[in-house]
Protein backbone atom coordinates (compact mmCIF):
# COMPACT_ATOMS: atom_id res chain seq x y z
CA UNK A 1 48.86 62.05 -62.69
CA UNK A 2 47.58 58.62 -63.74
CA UNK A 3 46.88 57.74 -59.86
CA UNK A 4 44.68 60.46 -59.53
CA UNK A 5 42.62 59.89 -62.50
CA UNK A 6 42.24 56.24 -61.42
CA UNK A 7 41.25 56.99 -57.77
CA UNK A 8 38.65 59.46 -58.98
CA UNK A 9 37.47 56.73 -61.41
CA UNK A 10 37.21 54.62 -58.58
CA UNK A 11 35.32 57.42 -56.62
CA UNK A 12 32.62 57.96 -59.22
CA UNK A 13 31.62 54.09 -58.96
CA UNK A 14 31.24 54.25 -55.32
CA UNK A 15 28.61 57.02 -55.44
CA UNK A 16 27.25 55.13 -58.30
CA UNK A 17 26.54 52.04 -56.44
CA UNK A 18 25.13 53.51 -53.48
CA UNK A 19 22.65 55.59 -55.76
CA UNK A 20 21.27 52.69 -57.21
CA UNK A 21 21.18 50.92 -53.77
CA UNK A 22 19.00 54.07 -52.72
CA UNK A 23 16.67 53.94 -55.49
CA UNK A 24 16.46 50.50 -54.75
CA UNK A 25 15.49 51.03 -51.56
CA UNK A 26 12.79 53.24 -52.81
CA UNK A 27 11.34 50.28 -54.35
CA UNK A 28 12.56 51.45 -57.95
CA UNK A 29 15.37 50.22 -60.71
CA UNK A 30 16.56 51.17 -63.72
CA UNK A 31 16.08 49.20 -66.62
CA UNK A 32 18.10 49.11 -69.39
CA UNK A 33 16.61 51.68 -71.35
CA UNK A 34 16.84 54.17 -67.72
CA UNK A 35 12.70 53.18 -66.84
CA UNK A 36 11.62 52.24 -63.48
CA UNK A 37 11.26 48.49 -62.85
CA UNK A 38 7.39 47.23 -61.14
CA UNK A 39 7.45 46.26 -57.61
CA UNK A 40 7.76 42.08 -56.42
CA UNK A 41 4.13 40.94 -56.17
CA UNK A 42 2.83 40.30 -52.70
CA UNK A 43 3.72 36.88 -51.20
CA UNK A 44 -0.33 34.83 -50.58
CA UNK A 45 -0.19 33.69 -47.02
CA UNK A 46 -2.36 32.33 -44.25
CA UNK A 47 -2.33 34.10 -41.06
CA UNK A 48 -3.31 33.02 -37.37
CA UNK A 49 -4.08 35.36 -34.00
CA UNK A 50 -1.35 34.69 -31.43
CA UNK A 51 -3.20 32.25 -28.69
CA UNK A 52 -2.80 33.78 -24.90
CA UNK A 53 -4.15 30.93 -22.40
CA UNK A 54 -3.38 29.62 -18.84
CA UNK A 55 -1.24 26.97 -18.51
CA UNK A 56 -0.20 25.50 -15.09
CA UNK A 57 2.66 26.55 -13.00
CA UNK A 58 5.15 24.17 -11.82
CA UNK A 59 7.86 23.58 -9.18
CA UNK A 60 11.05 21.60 -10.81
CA UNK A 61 13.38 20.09 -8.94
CA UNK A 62 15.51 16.99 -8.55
CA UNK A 63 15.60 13.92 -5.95
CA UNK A 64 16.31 10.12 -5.54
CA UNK A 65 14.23 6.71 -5.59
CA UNK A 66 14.28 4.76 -2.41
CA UNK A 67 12.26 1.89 -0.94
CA UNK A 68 8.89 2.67 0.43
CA UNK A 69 10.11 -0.11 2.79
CA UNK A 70 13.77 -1.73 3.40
CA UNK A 71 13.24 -5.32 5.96
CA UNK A 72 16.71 -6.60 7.33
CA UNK A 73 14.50 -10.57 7.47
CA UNK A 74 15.37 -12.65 10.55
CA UNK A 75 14.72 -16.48 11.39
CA UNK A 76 12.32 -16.22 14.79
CA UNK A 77 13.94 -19.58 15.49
CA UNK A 78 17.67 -21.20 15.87
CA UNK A 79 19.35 -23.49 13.62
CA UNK A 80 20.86 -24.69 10.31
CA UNK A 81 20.39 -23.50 7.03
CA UNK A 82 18.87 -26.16 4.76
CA UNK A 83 17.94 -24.23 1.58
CA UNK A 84 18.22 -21.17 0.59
CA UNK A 85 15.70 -20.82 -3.31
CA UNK A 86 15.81 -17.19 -3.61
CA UNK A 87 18.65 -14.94 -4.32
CA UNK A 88 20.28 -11.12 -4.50
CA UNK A 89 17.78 -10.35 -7.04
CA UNK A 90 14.94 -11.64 -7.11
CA UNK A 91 11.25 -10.61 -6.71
CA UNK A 92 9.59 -12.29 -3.99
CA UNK A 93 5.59 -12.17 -2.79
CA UNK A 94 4.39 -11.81 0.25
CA UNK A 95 4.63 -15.19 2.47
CA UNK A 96 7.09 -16.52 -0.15
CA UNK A 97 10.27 -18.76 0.94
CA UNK A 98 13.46 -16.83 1.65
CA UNK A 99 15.64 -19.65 3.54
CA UNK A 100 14.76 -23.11 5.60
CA UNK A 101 16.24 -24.69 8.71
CA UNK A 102 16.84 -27.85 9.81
CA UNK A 103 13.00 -28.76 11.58
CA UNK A 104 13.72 -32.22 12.49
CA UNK A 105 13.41 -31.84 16.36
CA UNK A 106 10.62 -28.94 16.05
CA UNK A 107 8.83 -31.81 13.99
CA UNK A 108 9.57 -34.44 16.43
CA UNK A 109 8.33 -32.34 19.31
CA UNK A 110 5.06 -31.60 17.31
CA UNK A 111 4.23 -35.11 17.20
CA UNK A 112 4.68 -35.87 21.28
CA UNK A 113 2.28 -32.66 21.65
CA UNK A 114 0.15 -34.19 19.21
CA UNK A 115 -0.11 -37.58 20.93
CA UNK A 116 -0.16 -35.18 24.34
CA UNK A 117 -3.98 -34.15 22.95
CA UNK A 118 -4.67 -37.66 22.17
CA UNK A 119 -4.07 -38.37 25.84
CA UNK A 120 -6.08 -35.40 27.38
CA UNK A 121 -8.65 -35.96 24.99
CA UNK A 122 -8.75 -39.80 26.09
CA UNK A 123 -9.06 -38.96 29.57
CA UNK A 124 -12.44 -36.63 29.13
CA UNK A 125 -14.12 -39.57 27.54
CA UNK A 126 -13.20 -41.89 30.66
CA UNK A 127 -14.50 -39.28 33.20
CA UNK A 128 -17.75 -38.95 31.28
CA UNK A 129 -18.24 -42.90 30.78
CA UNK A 130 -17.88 -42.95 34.34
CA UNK A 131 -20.97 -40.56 35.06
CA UNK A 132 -22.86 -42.29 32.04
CA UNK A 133 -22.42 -39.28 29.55
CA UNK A 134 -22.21 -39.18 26.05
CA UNK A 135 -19.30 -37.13 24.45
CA UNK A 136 -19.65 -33.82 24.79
CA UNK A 137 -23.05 -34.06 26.70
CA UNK A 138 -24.04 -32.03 29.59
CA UNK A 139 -24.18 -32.59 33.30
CA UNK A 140 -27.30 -33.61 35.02
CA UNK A 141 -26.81 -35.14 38.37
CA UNK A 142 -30.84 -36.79 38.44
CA UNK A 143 -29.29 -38.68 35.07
CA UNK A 144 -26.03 -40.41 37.02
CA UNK A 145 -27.71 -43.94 37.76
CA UNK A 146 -25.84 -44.38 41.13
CA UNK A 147 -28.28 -40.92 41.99
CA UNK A 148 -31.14 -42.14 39.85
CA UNK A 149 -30.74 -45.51 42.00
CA UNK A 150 -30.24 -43.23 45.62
CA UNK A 151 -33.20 -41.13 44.53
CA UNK A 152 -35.15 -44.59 44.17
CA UNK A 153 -34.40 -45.80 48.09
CA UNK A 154 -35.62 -42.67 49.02
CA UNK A 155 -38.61 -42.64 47.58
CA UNK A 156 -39.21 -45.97 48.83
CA UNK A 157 -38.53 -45.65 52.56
CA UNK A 158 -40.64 -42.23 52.33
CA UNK A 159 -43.09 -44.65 51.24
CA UNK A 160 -42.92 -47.00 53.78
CA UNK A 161 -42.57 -44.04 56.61
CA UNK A 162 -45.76 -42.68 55.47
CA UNK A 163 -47.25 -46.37 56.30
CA UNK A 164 -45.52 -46.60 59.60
CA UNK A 165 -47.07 -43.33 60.16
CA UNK A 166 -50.21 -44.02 59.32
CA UNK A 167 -50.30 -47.09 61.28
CA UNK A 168 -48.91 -45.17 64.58
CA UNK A 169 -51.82 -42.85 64.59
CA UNK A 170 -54.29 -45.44 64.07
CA UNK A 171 -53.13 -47.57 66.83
CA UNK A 172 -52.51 -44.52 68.97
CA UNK A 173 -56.11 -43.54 68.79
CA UNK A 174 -57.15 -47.21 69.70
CA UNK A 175 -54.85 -47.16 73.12
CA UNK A 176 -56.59 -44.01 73.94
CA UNK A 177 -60.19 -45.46 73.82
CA UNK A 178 -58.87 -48.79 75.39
CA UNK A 179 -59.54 -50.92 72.37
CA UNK A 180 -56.02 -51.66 71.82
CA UNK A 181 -53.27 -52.28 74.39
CA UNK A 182 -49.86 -50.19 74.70
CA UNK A 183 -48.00 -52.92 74.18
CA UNK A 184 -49.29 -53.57 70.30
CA UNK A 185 -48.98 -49.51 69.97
CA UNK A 186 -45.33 -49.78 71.13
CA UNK A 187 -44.84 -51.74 68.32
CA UNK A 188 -46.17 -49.41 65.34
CA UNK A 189 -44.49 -46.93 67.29
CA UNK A 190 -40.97 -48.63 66.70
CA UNK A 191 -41.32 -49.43 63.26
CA UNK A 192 -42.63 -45.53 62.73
CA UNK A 193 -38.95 -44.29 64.21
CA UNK A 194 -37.34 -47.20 62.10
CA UNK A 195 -39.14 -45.69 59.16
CA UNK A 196 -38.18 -42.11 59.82
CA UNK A 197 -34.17 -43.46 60.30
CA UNK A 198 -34.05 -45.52 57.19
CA UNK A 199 -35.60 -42.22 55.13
CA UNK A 200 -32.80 -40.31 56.57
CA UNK A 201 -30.36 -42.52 55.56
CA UNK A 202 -31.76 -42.59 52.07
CA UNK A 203 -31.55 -38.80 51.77
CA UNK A 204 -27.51 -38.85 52.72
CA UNK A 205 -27.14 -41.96 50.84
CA UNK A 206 -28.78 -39.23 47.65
CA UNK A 207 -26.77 -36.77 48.73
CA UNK A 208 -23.53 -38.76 48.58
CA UNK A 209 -24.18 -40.03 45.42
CA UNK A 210 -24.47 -36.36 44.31
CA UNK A 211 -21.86 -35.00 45.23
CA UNK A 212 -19.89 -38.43 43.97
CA UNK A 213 -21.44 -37.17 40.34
CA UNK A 214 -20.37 -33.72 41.16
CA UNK A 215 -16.90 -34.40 41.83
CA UNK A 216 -17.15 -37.19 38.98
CA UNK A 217 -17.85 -33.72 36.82
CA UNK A 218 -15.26 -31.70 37.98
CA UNK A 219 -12.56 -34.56 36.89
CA UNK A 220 -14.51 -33.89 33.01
CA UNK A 221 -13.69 -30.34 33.36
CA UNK A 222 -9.99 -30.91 34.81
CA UNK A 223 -9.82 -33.58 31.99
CA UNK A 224 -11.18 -30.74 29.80
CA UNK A 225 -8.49 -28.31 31.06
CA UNK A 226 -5.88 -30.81 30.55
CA UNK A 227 -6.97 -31.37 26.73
CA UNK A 228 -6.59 -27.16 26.30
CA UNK A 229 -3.09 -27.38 27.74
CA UNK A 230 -1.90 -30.57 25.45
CA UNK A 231 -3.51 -28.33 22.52
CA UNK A 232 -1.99 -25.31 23.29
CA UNK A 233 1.12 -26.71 23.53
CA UNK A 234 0.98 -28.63 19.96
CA UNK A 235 0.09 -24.68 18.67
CA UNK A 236 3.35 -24.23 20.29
CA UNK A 237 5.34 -26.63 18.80
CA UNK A 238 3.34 -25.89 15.57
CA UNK A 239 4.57 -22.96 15.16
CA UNK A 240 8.32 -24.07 16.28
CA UNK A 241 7.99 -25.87 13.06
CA UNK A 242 6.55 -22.83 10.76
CA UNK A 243 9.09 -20.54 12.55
CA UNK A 244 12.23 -22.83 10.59
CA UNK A 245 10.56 -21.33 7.66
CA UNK A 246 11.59 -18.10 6.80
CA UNK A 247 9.31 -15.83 4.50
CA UNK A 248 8.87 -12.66 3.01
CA UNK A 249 7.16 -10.50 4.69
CA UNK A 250 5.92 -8.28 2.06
CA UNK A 251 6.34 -8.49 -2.32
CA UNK A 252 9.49 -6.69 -3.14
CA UNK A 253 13.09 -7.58 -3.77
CA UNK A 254 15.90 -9.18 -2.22
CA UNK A 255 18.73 -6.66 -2.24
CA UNK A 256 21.00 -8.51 -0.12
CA UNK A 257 21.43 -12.55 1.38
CA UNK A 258 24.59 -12.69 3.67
CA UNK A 259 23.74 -16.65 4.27
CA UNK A 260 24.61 -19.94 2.44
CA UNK A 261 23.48 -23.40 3.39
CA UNK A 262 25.37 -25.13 6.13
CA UNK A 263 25.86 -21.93 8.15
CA UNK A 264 23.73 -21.61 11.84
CA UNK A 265 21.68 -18.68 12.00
CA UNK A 266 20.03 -17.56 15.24
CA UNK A 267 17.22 -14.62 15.80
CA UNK A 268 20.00 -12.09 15.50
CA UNK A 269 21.07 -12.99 12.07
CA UNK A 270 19.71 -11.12 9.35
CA UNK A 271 18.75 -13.81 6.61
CA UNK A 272 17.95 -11.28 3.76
CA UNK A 273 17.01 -7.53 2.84
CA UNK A 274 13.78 -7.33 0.96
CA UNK A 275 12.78 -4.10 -0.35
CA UNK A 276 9.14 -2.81 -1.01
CA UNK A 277 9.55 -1.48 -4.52
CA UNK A 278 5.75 -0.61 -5.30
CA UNK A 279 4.98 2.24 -4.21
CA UNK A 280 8.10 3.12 -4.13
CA UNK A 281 9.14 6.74 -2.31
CA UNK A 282 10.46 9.87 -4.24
CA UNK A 283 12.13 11.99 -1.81
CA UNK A 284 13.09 15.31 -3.16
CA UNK A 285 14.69 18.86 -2.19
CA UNK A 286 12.74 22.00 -2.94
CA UNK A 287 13.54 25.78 -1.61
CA UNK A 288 12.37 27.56 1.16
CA UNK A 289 9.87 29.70 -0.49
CA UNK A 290 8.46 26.83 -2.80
CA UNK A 291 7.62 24.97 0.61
CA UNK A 292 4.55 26.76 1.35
CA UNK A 293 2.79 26.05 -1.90
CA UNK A 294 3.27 22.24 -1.18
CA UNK A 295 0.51 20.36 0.72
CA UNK A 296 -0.02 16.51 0.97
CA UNK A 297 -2.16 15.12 -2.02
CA UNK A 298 -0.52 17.19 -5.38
CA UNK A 299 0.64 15.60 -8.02
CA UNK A 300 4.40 14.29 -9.16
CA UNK A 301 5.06 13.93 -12.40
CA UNK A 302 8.94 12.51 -12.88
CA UNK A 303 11.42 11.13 -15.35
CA UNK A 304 14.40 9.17 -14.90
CA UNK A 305 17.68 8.87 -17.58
CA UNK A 306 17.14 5.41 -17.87
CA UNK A 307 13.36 5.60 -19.53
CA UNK A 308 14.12 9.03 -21.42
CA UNK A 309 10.87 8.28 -23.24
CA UNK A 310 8.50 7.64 -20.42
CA UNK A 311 6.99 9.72 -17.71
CA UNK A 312 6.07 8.38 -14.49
CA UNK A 313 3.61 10.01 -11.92
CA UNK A 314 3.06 10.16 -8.00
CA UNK A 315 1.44 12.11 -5.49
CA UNK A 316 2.98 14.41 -2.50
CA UNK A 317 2.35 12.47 1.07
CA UNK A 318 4.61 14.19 3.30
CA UNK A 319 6.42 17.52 3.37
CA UNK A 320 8.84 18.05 6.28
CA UNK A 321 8.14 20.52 9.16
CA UNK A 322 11.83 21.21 9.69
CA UNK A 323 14.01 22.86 7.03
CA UNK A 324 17.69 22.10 6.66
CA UNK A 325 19.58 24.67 7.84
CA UNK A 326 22.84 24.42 5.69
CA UNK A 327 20.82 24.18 2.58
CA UNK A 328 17.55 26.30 3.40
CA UNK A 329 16.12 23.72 1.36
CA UNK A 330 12.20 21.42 2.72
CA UNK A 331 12.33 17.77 2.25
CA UNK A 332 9.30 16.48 0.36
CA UNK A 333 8.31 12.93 -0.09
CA UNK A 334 6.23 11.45 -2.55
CA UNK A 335 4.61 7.55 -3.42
CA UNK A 336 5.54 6.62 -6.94
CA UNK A 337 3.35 3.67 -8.86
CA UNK A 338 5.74 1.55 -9.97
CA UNK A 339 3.69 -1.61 -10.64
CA UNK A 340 5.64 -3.12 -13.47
CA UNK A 341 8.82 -2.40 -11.17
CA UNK A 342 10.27 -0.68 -14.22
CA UNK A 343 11.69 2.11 -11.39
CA UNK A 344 14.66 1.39 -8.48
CA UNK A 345 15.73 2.16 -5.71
CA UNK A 346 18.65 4.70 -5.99
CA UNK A 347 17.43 6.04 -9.16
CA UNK A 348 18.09 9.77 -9.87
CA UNK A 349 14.94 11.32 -10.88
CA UNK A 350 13.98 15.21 -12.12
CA UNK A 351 10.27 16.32 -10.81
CA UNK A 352 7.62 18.86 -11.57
CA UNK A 353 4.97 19.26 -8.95
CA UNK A 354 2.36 21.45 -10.50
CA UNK A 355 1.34 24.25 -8.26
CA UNK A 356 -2.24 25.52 -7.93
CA UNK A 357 -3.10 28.16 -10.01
CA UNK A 358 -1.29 29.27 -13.00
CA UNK A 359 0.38 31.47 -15.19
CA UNK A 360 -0.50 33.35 -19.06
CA UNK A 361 1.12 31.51 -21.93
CA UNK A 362 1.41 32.36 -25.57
CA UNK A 363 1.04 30.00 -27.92
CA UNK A 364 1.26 29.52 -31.68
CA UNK A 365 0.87 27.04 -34.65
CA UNK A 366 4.11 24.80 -35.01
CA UNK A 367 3.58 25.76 -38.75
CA UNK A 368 4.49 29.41 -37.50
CA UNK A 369 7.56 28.46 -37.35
CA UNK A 370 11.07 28.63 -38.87
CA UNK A 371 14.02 26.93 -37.98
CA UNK A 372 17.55 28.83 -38.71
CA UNK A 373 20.32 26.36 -38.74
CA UNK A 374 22.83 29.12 -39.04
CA UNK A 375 21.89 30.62 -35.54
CA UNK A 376 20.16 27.60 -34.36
CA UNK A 377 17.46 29.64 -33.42
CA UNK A 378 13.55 29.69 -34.61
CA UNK A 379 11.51 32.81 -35.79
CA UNK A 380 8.32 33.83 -36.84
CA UNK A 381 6.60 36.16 -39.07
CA UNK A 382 4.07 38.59 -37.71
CA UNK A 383 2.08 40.61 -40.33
CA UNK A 384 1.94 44.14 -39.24
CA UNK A 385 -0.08 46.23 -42.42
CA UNK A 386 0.27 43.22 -45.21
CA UNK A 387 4.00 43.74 -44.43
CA UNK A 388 6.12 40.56 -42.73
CA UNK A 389 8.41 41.56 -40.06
CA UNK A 390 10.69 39.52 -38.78
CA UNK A 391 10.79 37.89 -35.11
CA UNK A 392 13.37 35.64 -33.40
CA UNK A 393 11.36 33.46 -30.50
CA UNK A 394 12.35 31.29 -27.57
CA UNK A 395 10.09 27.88 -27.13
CA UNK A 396 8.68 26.74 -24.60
CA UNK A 397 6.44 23.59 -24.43
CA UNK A 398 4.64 21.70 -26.88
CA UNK A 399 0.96 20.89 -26.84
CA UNK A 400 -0.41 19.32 -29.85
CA UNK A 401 -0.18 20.90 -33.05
CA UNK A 402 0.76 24.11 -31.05
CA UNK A 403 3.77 25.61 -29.59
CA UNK A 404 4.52 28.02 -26.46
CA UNK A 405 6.32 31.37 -26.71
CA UNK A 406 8.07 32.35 -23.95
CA UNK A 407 9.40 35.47 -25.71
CA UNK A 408 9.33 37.24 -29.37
CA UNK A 409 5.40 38.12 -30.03
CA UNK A 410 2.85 39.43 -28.08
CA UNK A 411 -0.71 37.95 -27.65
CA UNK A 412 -3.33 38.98 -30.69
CA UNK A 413 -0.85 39.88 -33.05
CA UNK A 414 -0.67 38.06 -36.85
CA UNK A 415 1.50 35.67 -37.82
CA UNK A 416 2.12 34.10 -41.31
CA UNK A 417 1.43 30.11 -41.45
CA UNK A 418 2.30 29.33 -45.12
CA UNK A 419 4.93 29.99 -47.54
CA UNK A 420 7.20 30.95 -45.19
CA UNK A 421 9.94 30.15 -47.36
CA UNK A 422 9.05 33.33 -49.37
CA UNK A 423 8.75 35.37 -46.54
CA UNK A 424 11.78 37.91 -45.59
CA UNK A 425 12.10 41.23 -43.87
CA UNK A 426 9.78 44.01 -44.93
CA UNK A 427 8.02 41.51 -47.48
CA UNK A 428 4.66 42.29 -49.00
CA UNK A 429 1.73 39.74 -48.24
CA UNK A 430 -1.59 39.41 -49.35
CA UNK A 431 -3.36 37.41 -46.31
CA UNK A 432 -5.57 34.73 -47.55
C-alpha cells in the first residue's frame, strides 16, 4: 500500500514539471505568488545582408618541380684535370669555371701559330718593298720604277723615231727632185728602220717590266693568303687553349661532379650536371575533362610544404596533345619564377589554375561568425522577424574582413554581427 502511494506521488510531479515546462514554453512563469513572469528583453544587434558575388573558378591539382633545363657538361678537348673550384652544390653563372685541364701543349702550340703570323705577315712586307709599296698600299703598275723607268725608253725612242721620220721624208722628197742623191737618203732611211726597231724594243722591254710588277703583285696576295692561313690557324690553337677550360653553359646549379683532379677526361666524359633552376618547370596531372579548359598563357598559382607561408606563381606554356591512357589524365607544364632560387627541383607542389569564367559565392562578415568548440563547427545567426535562428555553416575562403559560405544561408538574408554571445535559438532581437 505504501508503494502505491509513493509511485503516484512520484506521478503527480512528473505532470507537474512538464506543465510548467509548457507554460514556459508559452513564454509565461509562475511567480511565487502564482502571477505570470514578463518576457526576456530583446537582445540589440547589428545586422548585415548576406553578400552573393563571383568569384573565380579553379582547377586543383598536384605535380612536381623539375629543371627547366638539366646539361650533362663535357670538356670539347682531351686531357688532365687541373682544378676543379666548383662543387655538388653550388650556383654557377653563365660562362663561369666548372673544371681546368692541363693547357701546356695547347699553349705551346698557340705561340708557334703566333710566330707562324709573324712570318706570313713578314713576307707581305718583302713582296711590297720589292714593287716600291707602302704597307697596305695599292697596286699601280705606272708607280713600279723598273715600269716608270721602261715607260721612260719608250718615250724616248718614240721621240727619236718621230725625228728619223721626219728626216726620211724630207730627204725622200729631195731625191725625187734631184737635189739630193740616193745614197744620203739611204742613210735617213736606215736610221728611220733603226728608230722604228729600238721603239719596239722599248714597248716589250714596258711590257716585261709589267708583267714583272704583276707577278711581283700576285706574290703580295699569295703572301697575303699565307698571313690568313698562319691566322686562322693561331684561332685554332686559340681556341685549343679556351677549350681546356670548361664552363657553364647557362646560371643554375651543379647537381652532380663525377671528376676529381688528377683523373683524364676526354669529350665523352661528363664533367658536371648543371641545372637551370630559374624558370624552373611545374609539370602537373589534370583529368580528362579539365583538359579542354586549359590553353597556353593562364595562370599557376602553387605552394610547396617547405614554404607553408608563401605562394608562388607561374603561367601554363604547354599542355600535352596526347592523354595517358592508364590514367585518363593530360600532362600540363608550366614556367615557375623562381628568382631567389627559394624552389627545387623535385619539389612536390599543389596547384590551382584559375579557369575563365566563374562561379556565385556567398559571403559574410568574419564577425558573423561563431566558433563551437564542442562540435568544432562555426554558425551563424540569421534574423528572420526580429527572431535569431540558428545556422551551422561550412567555410570556404577568406577575403579580407569577409568570409565565404559554401553552405548554411542563402544570399539576401540577415544575419546578426554583434552580441552574438547573447544570441540563442528563437531569441528576440531588436536590430540596430
Amino acid at each position: 500500500m505504501l508503494m502505491a502511494v509513493t509511485l503516484f506521488g512520484a506521478a503527480c510531479g512528473r505532470t507537474e514539471s512538464k506543465a510548467d515546462a509548457k507554460e514556459n514554453a508559452g513564454g509565461t512563469s509562475k511567480n511565487e505568488s502564482g502571477g505570470a513572469a514578463a518576457e526576456a528583453p530583446p537582445v540589440p544587434v547589428t545586422t548585415t545582408k548576406v553578400s552573393s558575388r563571383e568569384v573565380p573558378s579553379y582547377i586543383q591539382t598536384t605535380g612536381s618541380l623539375v629543371a627547366e633545363e638539366t646539361s650533362d657538361v663535357a670538356p670539347q678537348a682531351s686531357g688532365q684535370v687541373v682544378a676543379t673550384p666548383v662543387g655538388v652544390g653550388a650556383f654557377v653563372r653563365q660562362g663561369e669555371v666548372i673544371a681546368r685541364l692541363n693547357d701546356k701543349d695547347a699553349r705551346l702550340r698557340l705561340l708557334q701559330a703566333q710566330a707562324g703570323v709573324q712570318q706570313a705577315i713578314a713576307g707581305v712586307r718583302q713582296a711590297e718593298a720589292r714593287l716600291g709599296l707602302r704597307p697596305g698600299g695599292n697596286f699601280d703598275a705606272s708607280t713600279i720604277p723598273e715600269v716608270r723607268a721602261a715607260n721612260s725608253n719608250l718615250e724616248q725612242a718614240q721621240a727619236q723615231l718621230r725625228l728619223a721620220e721626219a728626216n726620211e721624208k724630207r730627204y725622200r722628197e729631195l731625191v725625187e727632185t734631184g737635189d739630193v742623191a740616193l745614197s744620203v737618203y739611204d742613210q735617213y732611211r736606215t736610221q728611220r728602220d733603226t728608230a722604228r726597231a729600238q721603239v719596239n724594243a722599248a714597248r716589250q722591254q714596258l711590257e716585261s717590266a709589267i708583267n714583272t710588277a704583276r707577278q711581283s703583285n700576285q706574290a703580295i696576295q699569295t703572301a697575303e693568303a699565307a698571313v690568313a692561313s698562319a691566322r686562322a690557324q693561331s684561332a685554332i690553337a686559340e681556341k685549343a687553349v679556351a677549350d681546356t677550360t670548361v664552363r657553364a653553359p647557362y646560371a643554375g646549379y651543379v647537381s652532380n661532379r663525377p671528376i676529381a683532379v688528377g683523373e683524364y677526361v676526354t669529350p665523352a666524359s661528363v664533367v658536371a650536371t648543371v641545372l637551370r633552376t630559374n624558370p624552373l618547370k611545374l609539370q602537373l596531372q589534370v583529368q580528362e575533362a579539365e583538359a579542354p579548359f586549359i590553353t597556353p598563357g593562364m595562370g599557376v598559382s602553387l605552394e610547396v610544404d617547405s614554404y607553408k607561408d608563401r605562394k608562388f606563381s607561374g603561367q601554363v606554356t604547354a599542355v600535352n596533345p596526347a592523354i595517358d591512357p592508364a590514367s585518363r589524365a593530360v600532362t600540363i607544364e608550366a614556367a615557375v619564377e623562381n628568382g631567389d632560387n627559394a624552389l627545387r627541383s623535385g619539389m612536390f607542389a599543389t596547384a590551382r589554375i584559375a579557369r575563365k569564367g566563374g562561379n556565385q559565392a556567398i559571403f559574410v562578415p568574419r564577425s558573423a561568425l561563431v566558433s563551437d568548440q564542442n562540435t568544432q563547427s562555426y554558425r551563424v545567426f540569421v534574423i528572420q522577424g526580429n527572431i535569431a535562428k540558428l545556422r551551422v555553416v561550412q567555410l570556404g575562403t577568406e577575403e579580407g574582413d569577409t568570409v565565404q559560405i559554401l553552405s548554411g544561408v542563402n544570399a539576401d538574408e540577415i544575419v546578426a554581427t554583434s552580441n552574438l554571445g547573447q544570441l540563442y535559438e528563437g531569441a528576440r532581437v531588436k536590430p540596430q
